[in-house]
PDB file of N, CA and C in Angstrom:
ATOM      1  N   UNK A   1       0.842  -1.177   0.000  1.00  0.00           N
ATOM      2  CA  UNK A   1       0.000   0.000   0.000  1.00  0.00           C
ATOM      3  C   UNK A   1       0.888   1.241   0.000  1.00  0.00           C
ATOM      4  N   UNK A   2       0.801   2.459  -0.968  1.00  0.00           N
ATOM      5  CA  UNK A   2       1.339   3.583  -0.592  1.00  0.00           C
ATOM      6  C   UNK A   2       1.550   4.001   0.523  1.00  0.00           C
ATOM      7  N   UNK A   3       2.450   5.232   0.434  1.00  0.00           N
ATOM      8  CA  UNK A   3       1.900   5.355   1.743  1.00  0.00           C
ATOM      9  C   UNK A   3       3.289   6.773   1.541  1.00  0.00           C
ATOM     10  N   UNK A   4       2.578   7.798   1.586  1.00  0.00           N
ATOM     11  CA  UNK A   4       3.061   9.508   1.271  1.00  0.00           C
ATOM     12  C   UNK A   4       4.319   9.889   2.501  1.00  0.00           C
ATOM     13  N   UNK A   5       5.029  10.566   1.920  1.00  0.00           N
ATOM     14  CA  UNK A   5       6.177  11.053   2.794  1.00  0.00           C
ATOM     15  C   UNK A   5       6.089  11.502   4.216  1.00  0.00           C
ATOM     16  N   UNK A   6       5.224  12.270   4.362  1.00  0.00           N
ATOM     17  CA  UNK A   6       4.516  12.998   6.139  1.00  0.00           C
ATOM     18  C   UNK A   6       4.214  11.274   6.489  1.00  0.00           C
ATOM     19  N   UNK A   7       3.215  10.241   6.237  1.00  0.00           N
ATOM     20  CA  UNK A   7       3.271   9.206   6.447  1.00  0.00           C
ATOM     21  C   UNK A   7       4.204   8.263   6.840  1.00  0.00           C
ATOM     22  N   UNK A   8       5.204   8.471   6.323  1.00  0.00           N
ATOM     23  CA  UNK A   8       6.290   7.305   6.822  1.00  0.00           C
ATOM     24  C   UNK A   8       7.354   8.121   7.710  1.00  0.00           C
ATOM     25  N   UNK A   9       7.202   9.620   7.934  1.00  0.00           N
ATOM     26  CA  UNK A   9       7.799  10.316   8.662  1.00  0.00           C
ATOM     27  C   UNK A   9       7.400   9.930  10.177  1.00  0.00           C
ATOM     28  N   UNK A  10       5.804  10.254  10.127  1.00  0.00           N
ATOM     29  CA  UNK A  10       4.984   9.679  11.331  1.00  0.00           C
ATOM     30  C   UNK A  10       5.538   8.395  11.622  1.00  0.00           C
ATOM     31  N   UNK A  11       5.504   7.599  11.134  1.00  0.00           N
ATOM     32  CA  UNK A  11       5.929   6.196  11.465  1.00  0.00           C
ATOM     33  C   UNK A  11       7.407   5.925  11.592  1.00  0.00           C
ATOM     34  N   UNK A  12       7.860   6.472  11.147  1.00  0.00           N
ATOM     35  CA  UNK A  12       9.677   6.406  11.587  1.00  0.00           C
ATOM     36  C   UNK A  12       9.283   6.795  12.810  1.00  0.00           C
ATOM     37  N   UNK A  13       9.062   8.215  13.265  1.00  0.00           N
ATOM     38  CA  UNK A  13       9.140   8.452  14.562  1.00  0.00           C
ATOM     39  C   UNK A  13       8.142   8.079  15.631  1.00  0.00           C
ATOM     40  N   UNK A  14       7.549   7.524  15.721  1.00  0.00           N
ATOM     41  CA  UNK A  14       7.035   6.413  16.168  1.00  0.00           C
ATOM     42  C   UNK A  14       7.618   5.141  16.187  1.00  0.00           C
ATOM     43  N   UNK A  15       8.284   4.777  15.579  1.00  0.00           N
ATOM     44  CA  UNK A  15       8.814   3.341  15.513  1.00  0.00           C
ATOM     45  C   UNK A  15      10.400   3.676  16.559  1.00  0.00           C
ATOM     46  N   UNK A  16      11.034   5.008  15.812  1.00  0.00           N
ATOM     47  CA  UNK A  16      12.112   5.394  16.922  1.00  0.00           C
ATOM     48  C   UNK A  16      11.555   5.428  18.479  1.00  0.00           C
ATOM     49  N   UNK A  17      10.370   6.110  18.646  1.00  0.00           N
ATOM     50  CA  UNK A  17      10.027   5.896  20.268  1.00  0.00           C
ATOM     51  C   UNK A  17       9.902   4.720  20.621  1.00  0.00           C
ATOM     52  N   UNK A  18       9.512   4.198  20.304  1.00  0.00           N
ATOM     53  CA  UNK A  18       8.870   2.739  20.582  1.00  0.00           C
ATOM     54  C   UNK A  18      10.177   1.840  20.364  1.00  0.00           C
ATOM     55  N   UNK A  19      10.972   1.893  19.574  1.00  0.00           N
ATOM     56  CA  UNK A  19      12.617   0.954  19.934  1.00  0.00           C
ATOM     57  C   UNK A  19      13.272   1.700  20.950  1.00  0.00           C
ATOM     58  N   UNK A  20      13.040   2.925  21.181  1.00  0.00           N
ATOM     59  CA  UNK A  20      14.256   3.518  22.266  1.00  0.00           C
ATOM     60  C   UNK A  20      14.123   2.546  23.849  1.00  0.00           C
ATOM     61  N   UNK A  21      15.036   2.983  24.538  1.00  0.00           N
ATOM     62  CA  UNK A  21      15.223   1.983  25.759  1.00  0.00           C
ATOM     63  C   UNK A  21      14.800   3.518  27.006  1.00  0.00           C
ATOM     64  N   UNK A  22      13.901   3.650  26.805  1.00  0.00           N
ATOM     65  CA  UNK A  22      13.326   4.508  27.715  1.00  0.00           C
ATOM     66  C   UNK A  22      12.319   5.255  27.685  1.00  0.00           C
ATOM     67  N   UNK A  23      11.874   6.398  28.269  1.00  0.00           N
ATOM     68  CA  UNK A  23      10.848   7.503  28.056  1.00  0.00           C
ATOM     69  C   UNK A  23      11.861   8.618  26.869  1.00  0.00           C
ATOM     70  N   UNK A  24      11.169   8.709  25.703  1.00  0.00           N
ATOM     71  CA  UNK A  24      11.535   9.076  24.555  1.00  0.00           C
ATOM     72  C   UNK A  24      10.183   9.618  24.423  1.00  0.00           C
ATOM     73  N   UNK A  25      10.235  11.331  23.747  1.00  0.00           N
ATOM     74  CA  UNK A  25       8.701  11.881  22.937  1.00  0.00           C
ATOM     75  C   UNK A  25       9.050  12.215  22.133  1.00  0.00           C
ATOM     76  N   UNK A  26       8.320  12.781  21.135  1.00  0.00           N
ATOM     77  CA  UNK A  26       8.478  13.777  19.528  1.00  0.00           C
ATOM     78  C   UNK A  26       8.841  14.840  20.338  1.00  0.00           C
ATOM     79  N   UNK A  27       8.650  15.357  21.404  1.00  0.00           N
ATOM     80  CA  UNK A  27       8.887  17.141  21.428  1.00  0.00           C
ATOM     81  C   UNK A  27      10.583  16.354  21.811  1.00  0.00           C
ATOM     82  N   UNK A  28      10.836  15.660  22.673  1.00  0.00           N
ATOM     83  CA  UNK A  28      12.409  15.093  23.113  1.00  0.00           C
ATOM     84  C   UNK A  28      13.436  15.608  21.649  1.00  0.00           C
ATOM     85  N   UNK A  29      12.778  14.505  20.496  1.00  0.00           N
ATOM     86  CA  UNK A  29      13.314  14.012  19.118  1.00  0.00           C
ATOM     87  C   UNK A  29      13.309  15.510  18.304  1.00  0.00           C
ATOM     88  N   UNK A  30      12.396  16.325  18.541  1.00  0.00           N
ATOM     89  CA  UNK A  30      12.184  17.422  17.868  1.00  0.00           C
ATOM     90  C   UNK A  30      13.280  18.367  18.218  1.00  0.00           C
ATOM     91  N   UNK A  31      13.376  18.408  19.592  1.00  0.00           N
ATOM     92  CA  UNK A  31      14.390  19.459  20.263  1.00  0.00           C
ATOM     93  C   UNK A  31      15.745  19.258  20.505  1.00  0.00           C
ATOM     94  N   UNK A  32      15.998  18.322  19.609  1.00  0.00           N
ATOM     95  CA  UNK A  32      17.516  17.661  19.621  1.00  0.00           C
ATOM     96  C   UNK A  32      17.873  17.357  18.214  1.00  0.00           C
ATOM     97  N   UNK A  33      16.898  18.188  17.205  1.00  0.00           N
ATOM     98  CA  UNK A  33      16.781  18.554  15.907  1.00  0.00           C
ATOM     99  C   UNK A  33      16.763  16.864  15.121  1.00  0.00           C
ATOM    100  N   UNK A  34      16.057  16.051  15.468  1.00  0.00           N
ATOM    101  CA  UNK A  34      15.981  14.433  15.153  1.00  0.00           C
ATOM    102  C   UNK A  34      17.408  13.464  15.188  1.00  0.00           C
ATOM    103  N   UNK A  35      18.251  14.582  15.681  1.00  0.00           N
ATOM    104  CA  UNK A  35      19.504  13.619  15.849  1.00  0.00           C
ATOM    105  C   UNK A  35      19.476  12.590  16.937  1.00  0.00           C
ATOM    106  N   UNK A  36      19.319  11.134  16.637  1.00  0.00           N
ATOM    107  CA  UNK A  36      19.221  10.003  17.660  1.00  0.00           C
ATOM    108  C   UNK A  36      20.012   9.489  18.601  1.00  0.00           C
ATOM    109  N   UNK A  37      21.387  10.226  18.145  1.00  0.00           N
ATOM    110  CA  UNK A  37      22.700  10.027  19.734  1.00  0.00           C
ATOM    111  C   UNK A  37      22.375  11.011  20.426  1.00  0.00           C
ATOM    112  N   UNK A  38      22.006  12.253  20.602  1.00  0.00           N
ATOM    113  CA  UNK A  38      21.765  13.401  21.244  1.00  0.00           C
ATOM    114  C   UNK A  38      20.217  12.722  21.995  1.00  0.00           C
ATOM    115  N   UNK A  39      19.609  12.027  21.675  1.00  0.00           N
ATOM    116  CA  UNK A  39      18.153  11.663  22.523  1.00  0.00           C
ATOM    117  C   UNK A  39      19.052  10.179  23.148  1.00  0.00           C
ATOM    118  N   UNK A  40      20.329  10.042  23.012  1.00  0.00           N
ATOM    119  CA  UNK A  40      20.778   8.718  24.089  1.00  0.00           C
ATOM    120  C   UNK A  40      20.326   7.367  23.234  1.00  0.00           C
ATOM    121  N   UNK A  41      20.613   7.572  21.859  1.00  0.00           N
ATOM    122  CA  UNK A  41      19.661   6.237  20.945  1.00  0.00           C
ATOM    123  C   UNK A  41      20.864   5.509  20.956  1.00  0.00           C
ATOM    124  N   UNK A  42      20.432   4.101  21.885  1.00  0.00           N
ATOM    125  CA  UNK A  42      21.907   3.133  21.948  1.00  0.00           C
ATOM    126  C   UNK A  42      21.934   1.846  20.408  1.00  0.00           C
ATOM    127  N   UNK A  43      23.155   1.384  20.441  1.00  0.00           N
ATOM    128  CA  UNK A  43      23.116   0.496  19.305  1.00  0.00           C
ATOM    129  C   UNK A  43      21.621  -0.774  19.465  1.00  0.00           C
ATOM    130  N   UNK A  44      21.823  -1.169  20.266  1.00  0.00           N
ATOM    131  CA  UNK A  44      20.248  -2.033  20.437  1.00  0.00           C
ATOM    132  C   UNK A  44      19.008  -1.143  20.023  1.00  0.00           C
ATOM    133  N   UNK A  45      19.039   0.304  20.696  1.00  0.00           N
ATOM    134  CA  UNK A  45      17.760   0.777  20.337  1.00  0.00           C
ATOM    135  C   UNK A  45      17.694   0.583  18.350  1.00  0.00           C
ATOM    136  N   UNK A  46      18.813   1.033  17.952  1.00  0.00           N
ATOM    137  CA  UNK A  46      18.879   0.968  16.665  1.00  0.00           C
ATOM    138  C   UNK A  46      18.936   0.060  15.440  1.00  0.00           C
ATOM    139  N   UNK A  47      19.250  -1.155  16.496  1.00  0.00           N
ATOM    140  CA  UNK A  47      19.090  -2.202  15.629  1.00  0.00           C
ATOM    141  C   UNK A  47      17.432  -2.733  15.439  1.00  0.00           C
ATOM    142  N   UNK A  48      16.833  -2.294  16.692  1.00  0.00           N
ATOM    143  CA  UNK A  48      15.523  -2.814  17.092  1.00  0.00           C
ATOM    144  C   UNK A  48      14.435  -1.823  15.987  1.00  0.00           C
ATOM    145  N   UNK A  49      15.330  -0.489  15.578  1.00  0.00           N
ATOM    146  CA  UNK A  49      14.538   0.759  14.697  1.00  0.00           C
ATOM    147  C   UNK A  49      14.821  -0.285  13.358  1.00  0.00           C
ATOM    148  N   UNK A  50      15.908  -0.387  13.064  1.00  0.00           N
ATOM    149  CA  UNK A  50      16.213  -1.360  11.744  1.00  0.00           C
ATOM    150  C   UNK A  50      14.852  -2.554  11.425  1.00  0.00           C
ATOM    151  N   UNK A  51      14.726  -3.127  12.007  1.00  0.00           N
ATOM    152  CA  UNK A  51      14.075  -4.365  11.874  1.00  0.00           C
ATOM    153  C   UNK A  51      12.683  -3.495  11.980  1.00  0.00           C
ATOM    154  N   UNK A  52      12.191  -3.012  13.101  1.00  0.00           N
ATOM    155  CA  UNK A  52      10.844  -2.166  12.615  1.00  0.00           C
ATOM    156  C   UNK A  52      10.739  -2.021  11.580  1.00  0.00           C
ATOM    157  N   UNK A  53      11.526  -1.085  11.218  1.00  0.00           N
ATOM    158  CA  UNK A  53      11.160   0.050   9.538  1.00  0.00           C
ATOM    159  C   UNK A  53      10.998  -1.575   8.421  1.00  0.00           C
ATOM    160  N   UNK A  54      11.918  -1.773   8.533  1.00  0.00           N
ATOM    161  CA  UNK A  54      11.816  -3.198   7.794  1.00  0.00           C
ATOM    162  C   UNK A  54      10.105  -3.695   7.650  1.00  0.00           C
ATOM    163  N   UNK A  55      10.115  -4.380   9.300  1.00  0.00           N
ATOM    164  CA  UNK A  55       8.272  -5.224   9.270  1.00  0.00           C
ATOM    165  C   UNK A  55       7.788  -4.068   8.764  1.00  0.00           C
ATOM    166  N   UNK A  56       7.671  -3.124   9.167  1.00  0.00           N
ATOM    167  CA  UNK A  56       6.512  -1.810   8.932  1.00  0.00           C
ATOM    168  C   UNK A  56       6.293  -1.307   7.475  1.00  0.00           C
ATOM    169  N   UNK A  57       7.300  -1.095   7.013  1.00  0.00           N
ATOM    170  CA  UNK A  57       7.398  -0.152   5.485  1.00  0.00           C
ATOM    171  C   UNK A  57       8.067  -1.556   4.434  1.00  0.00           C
ATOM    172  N   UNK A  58       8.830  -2.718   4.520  1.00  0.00           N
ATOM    173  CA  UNK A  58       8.980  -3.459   3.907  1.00  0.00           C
ATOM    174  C   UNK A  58      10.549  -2.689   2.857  1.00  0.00           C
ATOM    175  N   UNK A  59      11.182  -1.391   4.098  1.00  0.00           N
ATOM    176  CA  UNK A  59      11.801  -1.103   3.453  1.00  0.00           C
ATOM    177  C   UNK A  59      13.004  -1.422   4.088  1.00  0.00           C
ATOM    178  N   UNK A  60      14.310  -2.236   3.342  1.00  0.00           N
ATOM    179  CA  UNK A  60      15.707  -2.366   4.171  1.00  0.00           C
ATOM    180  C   UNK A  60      16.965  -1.319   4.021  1.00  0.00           C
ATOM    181  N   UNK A  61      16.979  -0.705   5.304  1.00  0.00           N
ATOM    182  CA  UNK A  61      18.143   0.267   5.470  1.00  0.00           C
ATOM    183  C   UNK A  61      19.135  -0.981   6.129  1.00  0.00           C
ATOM    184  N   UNK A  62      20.460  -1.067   5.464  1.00  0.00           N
ATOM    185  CA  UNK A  62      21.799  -1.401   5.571  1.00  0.00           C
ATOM    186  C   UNK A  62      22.745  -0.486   6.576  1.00  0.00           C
ATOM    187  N   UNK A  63      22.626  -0.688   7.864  1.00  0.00           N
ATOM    188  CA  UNK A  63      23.665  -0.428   8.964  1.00  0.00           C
ATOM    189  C   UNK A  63      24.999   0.473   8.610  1.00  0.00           C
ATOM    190  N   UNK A  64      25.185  -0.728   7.664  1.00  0.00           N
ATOM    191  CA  UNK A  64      26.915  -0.116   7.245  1.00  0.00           C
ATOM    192  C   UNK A  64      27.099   0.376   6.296  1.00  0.00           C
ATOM    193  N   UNK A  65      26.007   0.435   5.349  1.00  0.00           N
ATOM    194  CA  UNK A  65      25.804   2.086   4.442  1.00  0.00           C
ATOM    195  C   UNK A  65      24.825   2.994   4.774  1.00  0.00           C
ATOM    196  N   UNK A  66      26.100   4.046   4.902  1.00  0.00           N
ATOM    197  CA  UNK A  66      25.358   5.707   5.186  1.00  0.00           C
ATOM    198  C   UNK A  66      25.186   5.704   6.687  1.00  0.00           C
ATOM    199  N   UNK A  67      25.933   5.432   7.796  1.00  0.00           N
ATOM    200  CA  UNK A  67      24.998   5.001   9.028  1.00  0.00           C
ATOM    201  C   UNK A  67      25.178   6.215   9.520  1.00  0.00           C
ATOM    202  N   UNK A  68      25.997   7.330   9.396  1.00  0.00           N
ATOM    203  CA  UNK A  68      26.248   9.065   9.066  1.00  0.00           C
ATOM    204  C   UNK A  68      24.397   9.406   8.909  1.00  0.00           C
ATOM    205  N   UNK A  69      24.134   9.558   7.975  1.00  0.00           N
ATOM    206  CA  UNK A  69      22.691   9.558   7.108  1.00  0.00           C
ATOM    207  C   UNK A  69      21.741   9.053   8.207  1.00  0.00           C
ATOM    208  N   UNK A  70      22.212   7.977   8.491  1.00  0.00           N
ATOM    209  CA  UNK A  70      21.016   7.201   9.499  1.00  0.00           C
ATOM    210  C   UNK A  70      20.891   7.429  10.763  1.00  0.00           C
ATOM    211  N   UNK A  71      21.598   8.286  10.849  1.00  0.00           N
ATOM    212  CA  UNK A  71      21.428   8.638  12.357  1.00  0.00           C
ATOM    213  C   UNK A  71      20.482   9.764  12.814  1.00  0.00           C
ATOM    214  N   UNK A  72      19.815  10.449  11.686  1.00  0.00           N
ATOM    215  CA  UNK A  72      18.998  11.534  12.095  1.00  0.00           C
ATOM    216  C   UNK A  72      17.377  10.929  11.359  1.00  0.00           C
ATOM    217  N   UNK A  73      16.365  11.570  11.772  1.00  0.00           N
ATOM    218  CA  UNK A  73      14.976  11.422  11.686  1.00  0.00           C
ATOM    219  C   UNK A  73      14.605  11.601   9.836  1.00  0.00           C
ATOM    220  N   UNK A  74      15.280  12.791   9.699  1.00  0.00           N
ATOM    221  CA  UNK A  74      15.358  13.178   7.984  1.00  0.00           C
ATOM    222  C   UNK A  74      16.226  12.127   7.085  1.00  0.00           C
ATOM    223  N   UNK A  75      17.313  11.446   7.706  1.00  0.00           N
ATOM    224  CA  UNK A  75      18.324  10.907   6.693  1.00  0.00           C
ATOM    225  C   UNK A  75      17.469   9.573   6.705  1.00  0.00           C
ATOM    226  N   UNK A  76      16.855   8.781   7.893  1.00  0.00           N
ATOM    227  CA  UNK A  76      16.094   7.841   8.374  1.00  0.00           C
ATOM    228  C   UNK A  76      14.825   7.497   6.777  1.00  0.00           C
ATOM    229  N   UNK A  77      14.250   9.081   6.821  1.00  0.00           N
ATOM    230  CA  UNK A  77      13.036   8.837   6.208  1.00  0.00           C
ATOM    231  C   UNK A  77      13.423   9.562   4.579  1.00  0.00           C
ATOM    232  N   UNK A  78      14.733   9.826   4.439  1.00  0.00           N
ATOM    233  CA  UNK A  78      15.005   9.734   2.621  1.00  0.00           C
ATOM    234  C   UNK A  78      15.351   8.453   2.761  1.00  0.00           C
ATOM    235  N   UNK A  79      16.101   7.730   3.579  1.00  0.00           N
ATOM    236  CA  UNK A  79      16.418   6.237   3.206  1.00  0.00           C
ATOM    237  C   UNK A  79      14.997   5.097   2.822  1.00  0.00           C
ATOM    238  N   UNK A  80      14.454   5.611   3.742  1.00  0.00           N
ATOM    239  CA  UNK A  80      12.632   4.755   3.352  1.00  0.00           C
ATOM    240  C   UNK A  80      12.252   4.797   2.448  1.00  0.00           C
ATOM    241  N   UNK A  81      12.379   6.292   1.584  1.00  0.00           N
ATOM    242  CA  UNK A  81      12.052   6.631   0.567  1.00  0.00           C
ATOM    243  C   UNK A  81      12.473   6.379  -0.563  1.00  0.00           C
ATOM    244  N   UNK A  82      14.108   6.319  -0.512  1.00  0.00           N
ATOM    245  CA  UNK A  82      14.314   5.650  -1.792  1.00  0.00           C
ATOM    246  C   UNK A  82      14.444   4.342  -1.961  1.00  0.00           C
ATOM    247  N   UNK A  83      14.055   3.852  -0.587  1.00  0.00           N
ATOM    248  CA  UNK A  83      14.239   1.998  -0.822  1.00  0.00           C
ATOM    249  C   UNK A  83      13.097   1.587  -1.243  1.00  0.00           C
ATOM    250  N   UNK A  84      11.833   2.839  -1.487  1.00  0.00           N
ATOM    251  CA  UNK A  84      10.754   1.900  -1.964  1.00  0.00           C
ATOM    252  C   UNK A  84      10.259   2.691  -2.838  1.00  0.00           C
ATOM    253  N   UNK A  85      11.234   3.797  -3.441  1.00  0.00           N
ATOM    254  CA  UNK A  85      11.092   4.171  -4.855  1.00  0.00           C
ATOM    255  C   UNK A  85       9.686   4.460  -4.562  1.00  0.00           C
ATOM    256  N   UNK A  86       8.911   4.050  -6.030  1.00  0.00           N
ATOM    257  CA  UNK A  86       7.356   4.906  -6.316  1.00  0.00           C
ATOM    258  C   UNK A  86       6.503   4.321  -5.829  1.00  0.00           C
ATOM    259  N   UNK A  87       6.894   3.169  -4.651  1.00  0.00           N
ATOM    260  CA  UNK A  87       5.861   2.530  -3.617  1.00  0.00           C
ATOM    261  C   UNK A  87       5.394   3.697  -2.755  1.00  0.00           C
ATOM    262  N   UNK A  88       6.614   4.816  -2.498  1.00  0.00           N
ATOM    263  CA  UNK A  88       6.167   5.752  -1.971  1.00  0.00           C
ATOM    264  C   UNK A  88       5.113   6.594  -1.839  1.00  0.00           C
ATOM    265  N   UNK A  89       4.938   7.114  -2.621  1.00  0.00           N
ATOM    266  CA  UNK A  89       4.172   8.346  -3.346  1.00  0.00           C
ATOM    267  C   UNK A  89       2.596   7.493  -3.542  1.00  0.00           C
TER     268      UNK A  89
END
């Protein structure tokens, strides 16, 4: 099913709260400009975001490419985006 850019934005960050290893919010993620080491995002939390986005969007982000890129909320959700191309839109 499609599913539009604001859409899988919502759901990245949601899926980031929900893997983090603690009390994590959007205003937290927002005010630390979506950067995920600055909100304390440990390698488990991130492996656990990996495999989400995966079940959820059916899209696979690769660890050890771009993990620079992958570390923020924006680099997170161009990676979604181009792994599922015009599934997107």
């Amino acid at each position: 099913m499609p599913a539009g850019p604001q859409l899988i934005r919502d759901g990245v960050i949601r899926l980031i709260i929900s893997s983090h290893e603690g009390d994590l919010s959007v205003s937290d993620i927002e005010a630390h400009g979506g950067v995920l080491e600055a909100v304390n995002y440990t390698s488990l939390s991130y492996i656990r975001l990996l495999d989400a986005i995966e079940n959820e969007f059916g899209a696979y982000l690769d660890a050890d490419e771009g993990a620079e890129a992958l570390g923020t909320v924006d680099g997170i959700v161009a990676a979604v985006l181009a792994d599922l191309g015009s599934d997107a839109v």
